[in-house]
PDB file of N, CA and C in Angstrom:
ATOM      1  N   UNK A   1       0.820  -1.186   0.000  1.00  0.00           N
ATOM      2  CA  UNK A   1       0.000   0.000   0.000  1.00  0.00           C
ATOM      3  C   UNK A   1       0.867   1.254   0.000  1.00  0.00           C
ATOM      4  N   UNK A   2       1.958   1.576   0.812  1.00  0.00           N
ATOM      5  CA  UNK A   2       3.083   2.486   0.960  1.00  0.00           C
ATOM      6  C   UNK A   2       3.108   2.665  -0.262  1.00  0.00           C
ATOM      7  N   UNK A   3       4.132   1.380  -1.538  1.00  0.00           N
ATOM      8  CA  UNK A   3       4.340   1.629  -2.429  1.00  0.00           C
ATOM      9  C   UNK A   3       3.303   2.082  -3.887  1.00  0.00           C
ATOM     10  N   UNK A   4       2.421   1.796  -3.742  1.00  0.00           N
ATOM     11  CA  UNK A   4       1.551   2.617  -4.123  1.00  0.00           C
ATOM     12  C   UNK A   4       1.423   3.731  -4.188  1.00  0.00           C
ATOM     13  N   UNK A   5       0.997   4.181  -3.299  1.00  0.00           N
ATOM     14  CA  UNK A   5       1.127   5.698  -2.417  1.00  0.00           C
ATOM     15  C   UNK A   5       2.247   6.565  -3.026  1.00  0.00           C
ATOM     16  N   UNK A   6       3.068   6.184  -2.913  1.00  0.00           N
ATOM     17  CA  UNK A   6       4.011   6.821  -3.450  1.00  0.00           C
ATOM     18  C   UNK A   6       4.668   6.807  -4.796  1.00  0.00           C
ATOM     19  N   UNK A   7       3.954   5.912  -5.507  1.00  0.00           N
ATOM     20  CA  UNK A   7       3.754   5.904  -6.867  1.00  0.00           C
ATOM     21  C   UNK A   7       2.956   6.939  -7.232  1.00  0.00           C
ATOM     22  N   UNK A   8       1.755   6.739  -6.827  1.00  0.00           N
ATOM     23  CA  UNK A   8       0.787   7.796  -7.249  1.00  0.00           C
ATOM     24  C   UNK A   8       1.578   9.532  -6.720  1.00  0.00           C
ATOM     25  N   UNK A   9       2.167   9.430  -6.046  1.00  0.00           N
ATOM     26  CA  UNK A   9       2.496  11.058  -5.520  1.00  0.00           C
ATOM     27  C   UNK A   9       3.614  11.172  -6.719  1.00  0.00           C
ATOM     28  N   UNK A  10       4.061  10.424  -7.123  1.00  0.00           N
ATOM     29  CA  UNK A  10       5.376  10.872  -8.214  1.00  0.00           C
ATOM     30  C   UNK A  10       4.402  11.293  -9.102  1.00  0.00           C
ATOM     31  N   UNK A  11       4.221  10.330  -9.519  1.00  0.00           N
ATOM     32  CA  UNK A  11       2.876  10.900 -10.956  1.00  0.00           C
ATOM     33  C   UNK A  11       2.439  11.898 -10.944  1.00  0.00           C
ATOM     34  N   UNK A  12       1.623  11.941 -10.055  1.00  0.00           N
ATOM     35  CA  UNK A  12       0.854  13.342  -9.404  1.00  0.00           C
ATOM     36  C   UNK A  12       1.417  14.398  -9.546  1.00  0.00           C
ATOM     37  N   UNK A  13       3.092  14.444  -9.084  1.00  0.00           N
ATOM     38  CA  UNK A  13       3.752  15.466  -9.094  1.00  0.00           C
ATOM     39  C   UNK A  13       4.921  15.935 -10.708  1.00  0.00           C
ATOM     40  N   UNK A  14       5.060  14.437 -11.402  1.00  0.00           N
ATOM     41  CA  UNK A  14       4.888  14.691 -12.625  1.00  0.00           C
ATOM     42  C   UNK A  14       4.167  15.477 -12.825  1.00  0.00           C
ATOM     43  N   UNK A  15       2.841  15.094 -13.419  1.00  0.00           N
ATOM     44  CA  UNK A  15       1.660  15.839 -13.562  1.00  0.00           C
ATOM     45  C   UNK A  15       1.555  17.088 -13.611  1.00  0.00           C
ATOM     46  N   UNK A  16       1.808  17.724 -12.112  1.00  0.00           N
ATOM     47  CA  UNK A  16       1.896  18.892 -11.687  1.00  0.00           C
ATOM     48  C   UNK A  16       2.822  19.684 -12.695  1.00  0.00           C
ATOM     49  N   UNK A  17       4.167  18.820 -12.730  1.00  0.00           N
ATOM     50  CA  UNK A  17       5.717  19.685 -13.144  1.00  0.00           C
ATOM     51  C   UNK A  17       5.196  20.043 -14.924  1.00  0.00           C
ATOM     52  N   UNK A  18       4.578  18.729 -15.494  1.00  0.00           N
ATOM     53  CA  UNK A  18       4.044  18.842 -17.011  1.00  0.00           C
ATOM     54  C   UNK A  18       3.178  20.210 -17.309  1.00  0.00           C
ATOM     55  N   UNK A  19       2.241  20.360 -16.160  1.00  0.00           N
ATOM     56  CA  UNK A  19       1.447  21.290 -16.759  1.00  0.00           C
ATOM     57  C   UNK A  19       1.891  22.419 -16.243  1.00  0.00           C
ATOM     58  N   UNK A  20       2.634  22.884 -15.417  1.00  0.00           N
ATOM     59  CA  UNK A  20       3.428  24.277 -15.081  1.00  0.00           C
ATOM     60  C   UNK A  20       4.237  24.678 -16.448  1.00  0.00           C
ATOM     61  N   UNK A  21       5.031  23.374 -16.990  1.00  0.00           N
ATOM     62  CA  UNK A  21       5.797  23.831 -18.211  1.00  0.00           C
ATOM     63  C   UNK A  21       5.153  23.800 -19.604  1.00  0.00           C
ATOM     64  N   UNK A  22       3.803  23.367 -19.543  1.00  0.00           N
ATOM     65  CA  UNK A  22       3.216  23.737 -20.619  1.00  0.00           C
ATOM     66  C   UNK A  22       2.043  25.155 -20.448  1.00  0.00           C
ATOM     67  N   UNK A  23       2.378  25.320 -19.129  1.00  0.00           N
ATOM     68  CA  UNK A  23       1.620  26.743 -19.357  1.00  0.00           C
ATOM     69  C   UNK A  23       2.556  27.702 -19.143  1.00  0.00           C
ATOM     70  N   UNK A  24       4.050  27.269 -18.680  1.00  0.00           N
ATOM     71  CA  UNK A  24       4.855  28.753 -18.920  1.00  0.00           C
ATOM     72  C   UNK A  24       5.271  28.500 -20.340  1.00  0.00           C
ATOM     73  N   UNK A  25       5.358  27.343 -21.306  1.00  0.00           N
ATOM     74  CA  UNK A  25       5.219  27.431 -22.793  1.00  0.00           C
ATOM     75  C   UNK A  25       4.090  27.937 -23.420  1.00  0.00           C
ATOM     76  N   UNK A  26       3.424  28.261 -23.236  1.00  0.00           N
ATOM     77  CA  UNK A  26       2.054  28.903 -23.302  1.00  0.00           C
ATOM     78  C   UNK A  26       2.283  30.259 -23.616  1.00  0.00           C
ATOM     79  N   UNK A  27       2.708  30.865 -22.169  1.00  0.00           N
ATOM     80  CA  UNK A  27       2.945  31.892 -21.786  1.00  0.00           C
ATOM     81  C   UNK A  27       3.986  32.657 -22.920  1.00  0.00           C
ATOM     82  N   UNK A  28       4.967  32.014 -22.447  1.00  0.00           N
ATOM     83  CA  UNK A  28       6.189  32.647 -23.775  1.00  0.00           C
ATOM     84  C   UNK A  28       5.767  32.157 -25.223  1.00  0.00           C
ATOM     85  N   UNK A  29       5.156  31.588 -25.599  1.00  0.00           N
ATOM     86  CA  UNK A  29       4.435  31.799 -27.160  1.00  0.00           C
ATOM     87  C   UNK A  29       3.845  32.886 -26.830  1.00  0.00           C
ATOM     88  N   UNK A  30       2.555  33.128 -26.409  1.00  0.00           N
ATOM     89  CA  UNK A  30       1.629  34.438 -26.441  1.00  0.00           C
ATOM     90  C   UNK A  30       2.649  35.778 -26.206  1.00  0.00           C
ATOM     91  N   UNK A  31       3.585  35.665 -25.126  1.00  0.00           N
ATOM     92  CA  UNK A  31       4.385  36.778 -25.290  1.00  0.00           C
ATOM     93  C   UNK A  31       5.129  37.025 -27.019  1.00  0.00           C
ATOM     94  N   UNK A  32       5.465  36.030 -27.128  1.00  0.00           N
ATOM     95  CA  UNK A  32       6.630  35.793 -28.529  1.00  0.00           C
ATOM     96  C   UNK A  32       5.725  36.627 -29.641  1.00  0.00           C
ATOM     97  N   UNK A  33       4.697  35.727 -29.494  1.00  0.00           N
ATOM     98  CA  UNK A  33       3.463  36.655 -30.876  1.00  0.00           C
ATOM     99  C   UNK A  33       3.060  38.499 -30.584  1.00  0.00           C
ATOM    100  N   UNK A  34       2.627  38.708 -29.341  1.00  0.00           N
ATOM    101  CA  UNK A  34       2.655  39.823 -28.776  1.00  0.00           C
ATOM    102  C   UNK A  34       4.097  40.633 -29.725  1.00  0.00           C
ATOM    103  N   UNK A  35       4.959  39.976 -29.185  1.00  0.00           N
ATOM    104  CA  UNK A  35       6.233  41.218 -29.640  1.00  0.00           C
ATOM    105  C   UNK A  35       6.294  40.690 -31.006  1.00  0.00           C
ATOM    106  N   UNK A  36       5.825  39.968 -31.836  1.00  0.00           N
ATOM    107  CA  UNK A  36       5.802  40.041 -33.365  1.00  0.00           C
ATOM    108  C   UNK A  36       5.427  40.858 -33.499  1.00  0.00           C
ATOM    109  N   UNK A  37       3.495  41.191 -33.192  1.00  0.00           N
ATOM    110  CA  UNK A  37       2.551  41.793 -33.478  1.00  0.00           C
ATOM    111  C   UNK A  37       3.140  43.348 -33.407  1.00  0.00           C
ATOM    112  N   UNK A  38       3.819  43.462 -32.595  1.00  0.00           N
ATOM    113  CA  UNK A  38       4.436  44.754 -32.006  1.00  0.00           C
ATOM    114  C   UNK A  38       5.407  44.857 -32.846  1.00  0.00           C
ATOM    115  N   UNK A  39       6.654  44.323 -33.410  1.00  0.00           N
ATOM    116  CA  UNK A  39       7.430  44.256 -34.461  1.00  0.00           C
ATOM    117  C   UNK A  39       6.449  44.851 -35.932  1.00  0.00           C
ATOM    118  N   UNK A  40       5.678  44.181 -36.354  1.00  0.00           N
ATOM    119  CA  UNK A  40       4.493  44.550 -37.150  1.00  0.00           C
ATOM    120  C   UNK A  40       4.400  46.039 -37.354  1.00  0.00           C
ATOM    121  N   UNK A  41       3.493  46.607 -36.320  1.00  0.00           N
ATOM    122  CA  UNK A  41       3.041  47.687 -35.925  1.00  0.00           C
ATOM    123  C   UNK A  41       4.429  48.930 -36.296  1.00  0.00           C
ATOM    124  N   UNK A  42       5.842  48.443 -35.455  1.00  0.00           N
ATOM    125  CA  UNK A  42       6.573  49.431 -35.601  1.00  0.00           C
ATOM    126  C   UNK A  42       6.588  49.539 -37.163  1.00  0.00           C
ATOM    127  N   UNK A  43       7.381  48.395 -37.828  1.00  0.00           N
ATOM    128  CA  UNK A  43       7.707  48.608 -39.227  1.00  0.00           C
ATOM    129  C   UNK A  43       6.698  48.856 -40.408  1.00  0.00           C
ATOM    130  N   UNK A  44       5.606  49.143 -39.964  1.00  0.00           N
ATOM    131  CA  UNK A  44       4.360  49.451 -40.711  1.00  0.00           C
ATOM    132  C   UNK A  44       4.081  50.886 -40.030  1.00  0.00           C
ATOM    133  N   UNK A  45       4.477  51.570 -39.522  1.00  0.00           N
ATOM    134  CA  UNK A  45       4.476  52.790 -38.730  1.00  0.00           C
ATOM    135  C   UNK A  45       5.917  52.996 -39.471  1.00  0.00           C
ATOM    136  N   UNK A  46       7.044  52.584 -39.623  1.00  0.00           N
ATOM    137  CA  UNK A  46       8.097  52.698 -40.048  1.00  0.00           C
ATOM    138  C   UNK A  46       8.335  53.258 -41.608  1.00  0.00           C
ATOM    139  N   UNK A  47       7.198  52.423 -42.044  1.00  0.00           N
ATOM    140  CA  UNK A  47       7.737  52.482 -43.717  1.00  0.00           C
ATOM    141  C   UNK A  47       6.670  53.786 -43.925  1.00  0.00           C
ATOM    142  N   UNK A  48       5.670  54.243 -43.580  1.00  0.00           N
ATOM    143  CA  UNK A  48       4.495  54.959 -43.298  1.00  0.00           C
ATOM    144  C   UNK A  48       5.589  56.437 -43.692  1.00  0.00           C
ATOM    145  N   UNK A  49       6.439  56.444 -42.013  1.00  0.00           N
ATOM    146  CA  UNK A  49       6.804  57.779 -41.715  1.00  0.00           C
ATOM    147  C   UNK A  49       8.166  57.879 -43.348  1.00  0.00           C
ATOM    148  N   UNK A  50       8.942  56.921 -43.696  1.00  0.00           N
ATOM    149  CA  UNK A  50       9.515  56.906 -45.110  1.00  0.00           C
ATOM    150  C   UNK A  50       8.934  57.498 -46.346  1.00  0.00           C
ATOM    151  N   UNK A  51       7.734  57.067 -46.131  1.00  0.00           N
ATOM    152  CA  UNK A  51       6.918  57.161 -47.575  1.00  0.00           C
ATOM    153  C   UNK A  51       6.797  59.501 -47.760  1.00  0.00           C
ATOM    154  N   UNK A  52       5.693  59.293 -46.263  1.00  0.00           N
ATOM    155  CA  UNK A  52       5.632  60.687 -45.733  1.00  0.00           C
ATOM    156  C   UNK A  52       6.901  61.364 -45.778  1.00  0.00           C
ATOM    157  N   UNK A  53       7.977  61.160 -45.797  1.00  0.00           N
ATOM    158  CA  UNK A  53       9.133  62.364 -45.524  1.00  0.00           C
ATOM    159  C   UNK A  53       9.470  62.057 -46.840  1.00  0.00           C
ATOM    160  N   UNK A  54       9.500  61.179 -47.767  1.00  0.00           N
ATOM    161  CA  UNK A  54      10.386  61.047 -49.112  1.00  0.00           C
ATOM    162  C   UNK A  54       9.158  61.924 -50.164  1.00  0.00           C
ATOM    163  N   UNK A  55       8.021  61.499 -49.482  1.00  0.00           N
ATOM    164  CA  UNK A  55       6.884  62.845 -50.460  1.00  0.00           C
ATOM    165  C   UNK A  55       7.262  64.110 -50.007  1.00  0.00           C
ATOM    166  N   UNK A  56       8.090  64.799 -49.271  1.00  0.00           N
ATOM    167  CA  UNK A  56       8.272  65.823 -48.968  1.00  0.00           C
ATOM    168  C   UNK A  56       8.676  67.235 -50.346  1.00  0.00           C
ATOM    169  N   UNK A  57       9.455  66.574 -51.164  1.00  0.00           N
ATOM    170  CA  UNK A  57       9.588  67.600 -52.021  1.00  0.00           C
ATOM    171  C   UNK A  57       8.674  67.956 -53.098  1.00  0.00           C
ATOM    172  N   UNK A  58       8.194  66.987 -52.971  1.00  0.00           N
ATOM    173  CA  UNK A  58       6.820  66.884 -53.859  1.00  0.00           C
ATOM    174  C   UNK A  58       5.749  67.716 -53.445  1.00  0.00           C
ATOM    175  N   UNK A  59       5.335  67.518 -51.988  1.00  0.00           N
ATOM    176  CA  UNK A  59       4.258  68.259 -51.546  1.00  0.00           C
ATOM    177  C   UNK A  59       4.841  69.701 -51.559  1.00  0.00           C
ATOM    178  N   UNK A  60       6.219  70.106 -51.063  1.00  0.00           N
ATOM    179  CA  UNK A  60       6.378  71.291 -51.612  1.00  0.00           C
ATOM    180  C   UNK A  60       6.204  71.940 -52.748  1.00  0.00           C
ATOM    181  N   UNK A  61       6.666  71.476 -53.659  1.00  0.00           N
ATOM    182  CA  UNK A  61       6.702  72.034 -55.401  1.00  0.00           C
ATOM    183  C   UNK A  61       5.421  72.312 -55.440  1.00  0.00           C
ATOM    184  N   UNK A  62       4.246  71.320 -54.858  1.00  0.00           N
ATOM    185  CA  UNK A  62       2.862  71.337 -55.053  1.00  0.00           C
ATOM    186  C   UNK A  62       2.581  72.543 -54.655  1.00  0.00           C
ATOM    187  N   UNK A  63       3.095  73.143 -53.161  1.00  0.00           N
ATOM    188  CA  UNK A  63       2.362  74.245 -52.728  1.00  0.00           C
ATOM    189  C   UNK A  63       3.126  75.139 -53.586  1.00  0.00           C
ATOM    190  N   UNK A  64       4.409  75.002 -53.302  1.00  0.00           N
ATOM    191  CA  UNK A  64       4.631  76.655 -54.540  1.00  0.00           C
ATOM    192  C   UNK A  64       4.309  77.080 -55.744  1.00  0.00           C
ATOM    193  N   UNK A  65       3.264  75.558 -56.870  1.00  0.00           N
ATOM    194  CA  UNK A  65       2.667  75.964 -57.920  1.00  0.00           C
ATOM    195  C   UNK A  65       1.592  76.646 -57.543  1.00  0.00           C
ATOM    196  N   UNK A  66       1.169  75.793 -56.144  1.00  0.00           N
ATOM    197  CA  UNK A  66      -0.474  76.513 -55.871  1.00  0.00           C
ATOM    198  C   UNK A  66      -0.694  77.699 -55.124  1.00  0.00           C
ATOM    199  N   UNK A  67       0.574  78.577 -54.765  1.00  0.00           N
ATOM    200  CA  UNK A  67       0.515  79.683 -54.628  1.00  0.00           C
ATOM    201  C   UNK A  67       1.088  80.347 -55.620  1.00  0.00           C
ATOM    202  N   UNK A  68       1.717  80.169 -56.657  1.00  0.00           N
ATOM    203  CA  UNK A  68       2.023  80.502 -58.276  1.00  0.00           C
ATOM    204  C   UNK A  68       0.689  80.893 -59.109  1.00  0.00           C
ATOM    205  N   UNK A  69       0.082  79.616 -59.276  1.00  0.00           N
ATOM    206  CA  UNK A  69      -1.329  79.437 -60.283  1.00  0.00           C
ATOM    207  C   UNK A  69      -2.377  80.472 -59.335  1.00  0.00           C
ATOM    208  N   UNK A  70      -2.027  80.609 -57.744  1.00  0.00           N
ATOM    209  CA  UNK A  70      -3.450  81.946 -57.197  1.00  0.00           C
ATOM    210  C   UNK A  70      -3.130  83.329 -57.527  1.00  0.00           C
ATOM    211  N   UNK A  71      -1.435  83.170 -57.564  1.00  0.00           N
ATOM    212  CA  UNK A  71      -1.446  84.518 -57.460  1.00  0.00           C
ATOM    213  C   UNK A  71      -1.147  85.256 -59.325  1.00  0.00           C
ATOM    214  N   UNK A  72      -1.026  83.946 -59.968  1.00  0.00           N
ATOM    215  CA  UNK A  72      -2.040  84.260 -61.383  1.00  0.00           C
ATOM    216  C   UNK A  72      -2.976  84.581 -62.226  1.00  0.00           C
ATOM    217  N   UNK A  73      -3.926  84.006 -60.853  1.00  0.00           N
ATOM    218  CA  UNK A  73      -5.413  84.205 -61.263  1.00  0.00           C
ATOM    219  C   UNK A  73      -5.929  85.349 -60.560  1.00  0.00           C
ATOM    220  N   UNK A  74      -5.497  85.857 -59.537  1.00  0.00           N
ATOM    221  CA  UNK A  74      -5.648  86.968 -59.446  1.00  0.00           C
ATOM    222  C   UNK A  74      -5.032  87.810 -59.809  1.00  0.00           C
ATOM    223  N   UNK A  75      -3.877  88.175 -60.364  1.00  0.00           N
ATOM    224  CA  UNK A  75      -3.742  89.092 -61.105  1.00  0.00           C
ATOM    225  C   UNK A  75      -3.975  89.479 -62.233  1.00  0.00           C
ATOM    226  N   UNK A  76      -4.752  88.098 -62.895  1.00  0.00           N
ATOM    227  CA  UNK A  76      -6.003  88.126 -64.221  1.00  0.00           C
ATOM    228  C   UNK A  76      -6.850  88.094 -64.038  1.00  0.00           C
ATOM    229  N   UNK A  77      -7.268  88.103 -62.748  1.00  0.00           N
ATOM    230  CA  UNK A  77      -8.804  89.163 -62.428  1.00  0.00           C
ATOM    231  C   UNK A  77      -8.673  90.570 -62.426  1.00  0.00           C
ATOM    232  N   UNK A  78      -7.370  90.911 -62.047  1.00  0.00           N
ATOM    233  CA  UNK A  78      -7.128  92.659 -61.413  1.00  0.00           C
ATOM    234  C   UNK A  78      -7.606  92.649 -63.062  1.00  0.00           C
ATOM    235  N   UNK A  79      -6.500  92.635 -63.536  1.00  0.00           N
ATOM    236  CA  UNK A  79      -6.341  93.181 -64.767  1.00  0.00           C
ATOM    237  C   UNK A  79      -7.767  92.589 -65.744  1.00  0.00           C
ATOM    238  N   UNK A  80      -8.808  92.104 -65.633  1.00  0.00           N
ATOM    239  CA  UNK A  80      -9.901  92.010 -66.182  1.00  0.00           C
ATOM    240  C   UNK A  80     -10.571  93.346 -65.758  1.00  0.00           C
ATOM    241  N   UNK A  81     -10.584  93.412 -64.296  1.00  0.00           N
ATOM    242  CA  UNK A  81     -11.581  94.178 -63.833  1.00  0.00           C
ATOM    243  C   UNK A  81     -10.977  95.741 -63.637  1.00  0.00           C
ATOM    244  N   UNK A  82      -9.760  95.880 -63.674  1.00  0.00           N
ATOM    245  CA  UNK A  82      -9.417  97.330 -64.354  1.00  0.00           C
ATOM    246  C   UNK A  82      -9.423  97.357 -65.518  1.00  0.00           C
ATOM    247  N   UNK A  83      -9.422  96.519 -66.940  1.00  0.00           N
ATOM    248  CA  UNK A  83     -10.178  96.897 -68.638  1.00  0.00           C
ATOM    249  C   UNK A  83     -11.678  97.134 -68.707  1.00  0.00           C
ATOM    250  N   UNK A  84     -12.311  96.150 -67.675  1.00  0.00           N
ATOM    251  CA  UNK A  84     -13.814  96.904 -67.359  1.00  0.00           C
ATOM    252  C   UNK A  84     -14.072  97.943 -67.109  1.00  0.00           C
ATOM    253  N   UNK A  85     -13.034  98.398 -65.976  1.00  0.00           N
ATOM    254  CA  UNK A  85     -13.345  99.358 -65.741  1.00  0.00           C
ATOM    255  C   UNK A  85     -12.993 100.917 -66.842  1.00  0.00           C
ATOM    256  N   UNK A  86     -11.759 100.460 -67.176  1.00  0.00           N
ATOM    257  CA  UNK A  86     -11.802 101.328 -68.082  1.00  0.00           C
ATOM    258  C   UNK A  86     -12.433 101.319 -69.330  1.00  0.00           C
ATOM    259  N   UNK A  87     -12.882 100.074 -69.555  1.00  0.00           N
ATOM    260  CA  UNK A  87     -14.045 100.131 -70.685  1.00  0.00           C
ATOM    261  C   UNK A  87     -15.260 100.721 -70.760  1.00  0.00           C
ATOM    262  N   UNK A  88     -15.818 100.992 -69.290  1.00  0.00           N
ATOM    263  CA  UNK A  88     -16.930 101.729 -68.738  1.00  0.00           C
ATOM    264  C   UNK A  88     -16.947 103.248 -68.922  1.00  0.00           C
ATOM    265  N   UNK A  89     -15.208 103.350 -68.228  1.00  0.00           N
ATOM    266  CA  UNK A  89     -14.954 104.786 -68.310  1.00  0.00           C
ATOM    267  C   UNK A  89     -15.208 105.724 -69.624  1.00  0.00           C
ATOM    268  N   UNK A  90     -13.810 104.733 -70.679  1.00  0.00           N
ATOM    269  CA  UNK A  90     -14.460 105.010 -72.304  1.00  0.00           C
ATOM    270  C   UNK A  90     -15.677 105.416 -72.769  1.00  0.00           C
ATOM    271  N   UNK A  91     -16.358 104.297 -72.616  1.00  0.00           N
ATOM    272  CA  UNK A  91     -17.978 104.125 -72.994  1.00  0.00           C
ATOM    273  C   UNK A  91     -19.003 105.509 -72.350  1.00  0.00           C
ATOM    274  N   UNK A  92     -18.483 106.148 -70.965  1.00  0.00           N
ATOM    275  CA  UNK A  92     -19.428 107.515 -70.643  1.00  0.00           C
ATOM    276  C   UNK A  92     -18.708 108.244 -71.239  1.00  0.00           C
ATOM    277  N   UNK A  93     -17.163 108.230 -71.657  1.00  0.00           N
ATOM    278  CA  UNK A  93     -16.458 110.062 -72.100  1.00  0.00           C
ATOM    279  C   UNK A  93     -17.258 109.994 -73.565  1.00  0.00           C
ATOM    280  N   UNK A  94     -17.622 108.794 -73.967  1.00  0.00           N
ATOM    281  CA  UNK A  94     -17.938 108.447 -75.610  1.00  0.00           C
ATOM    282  C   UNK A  94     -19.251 109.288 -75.500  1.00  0.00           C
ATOM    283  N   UNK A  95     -20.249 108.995 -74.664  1.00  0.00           N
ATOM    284  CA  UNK A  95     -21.377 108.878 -74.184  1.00  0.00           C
ATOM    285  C   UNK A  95     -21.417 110.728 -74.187  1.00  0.00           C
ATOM    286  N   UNK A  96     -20.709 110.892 -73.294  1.00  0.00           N
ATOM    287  CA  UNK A  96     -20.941 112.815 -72.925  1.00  0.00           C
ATOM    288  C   UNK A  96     -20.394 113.520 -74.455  1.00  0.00           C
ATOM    289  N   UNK A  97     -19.447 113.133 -75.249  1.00  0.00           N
ATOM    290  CA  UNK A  97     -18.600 113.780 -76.072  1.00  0.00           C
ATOM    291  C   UNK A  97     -19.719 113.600 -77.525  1.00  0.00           C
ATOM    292  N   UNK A  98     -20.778 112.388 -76.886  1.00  0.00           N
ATOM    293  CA  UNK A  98     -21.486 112.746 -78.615  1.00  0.00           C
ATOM    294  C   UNK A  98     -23.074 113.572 -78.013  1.00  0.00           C
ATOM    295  N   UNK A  99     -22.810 113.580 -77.129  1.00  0.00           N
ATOM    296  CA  UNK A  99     -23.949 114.561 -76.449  1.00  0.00           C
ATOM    297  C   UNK A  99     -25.290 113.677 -75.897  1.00  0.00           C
ATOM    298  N   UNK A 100     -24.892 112.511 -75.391  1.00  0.00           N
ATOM    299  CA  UNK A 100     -26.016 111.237 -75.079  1.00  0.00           C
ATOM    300  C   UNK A 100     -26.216 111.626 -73.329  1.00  0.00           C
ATOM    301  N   UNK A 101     -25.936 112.809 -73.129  1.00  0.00           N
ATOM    302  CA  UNK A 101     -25.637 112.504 -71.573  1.00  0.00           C
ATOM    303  C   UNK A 101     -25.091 111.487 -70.983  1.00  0.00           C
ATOM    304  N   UNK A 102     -24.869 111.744 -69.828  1.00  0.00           N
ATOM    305  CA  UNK A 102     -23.584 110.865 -68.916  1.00  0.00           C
ATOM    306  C   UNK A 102     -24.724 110.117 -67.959  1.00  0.00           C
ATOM    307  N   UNK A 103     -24.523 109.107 -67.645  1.00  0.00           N
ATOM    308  CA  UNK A 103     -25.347 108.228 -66.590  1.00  0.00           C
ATOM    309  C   UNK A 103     -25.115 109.079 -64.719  1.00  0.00           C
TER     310      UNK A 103
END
């Protein structure tokens, strides 16, 4: 009966030792994947901030056409709307000089 007994407590404590080391193997897989996942994250955050700084001269050139092409178009508005205006002007000296009265 003793020997028994103490058969079963080895086992038992096998047992015990098996499943401690398959749950601290457990453990360090789920960690292991964790810091993949995290590996992941950086170098996809990594290539991100590459992409963003190597478009850098690009997005510049962009803005200095697009403050180029505004300050084009407005100065081909000025100059529309001062020939109007002096087209207006014309049009009353024309207006008074053939004797149509002036507006």
């Amino acid at each position: 009966m003793g020997g028994a007994r103490g058969v079963a407590r080895a086992r038992g404590l096998d047992h015990v030792v098996q499943l401690n080391v398959m749950q601290d193997k457990e453990k360090t897989e789920m960690l292991q994947f964790a810091l993949s996942l995290l590996a992941a994250h950086a170098s996809f955050f990594s290539h991100g901030h590459t992409a963003a700084a190597s478009s850098q001269p690009f997005r510049t050139s962009l803005g200095t056409q697009m403050e180029l092409e505004a300050a084009r178009r407005q100065r081909d508005l000025e100059q529309r709307h001062a020939l109007l205006l002096q087209q207006d002007l014309t049009q009353e000296v024309v207006g008074v000089a053939s004797g149509g009265g002036g507006a």
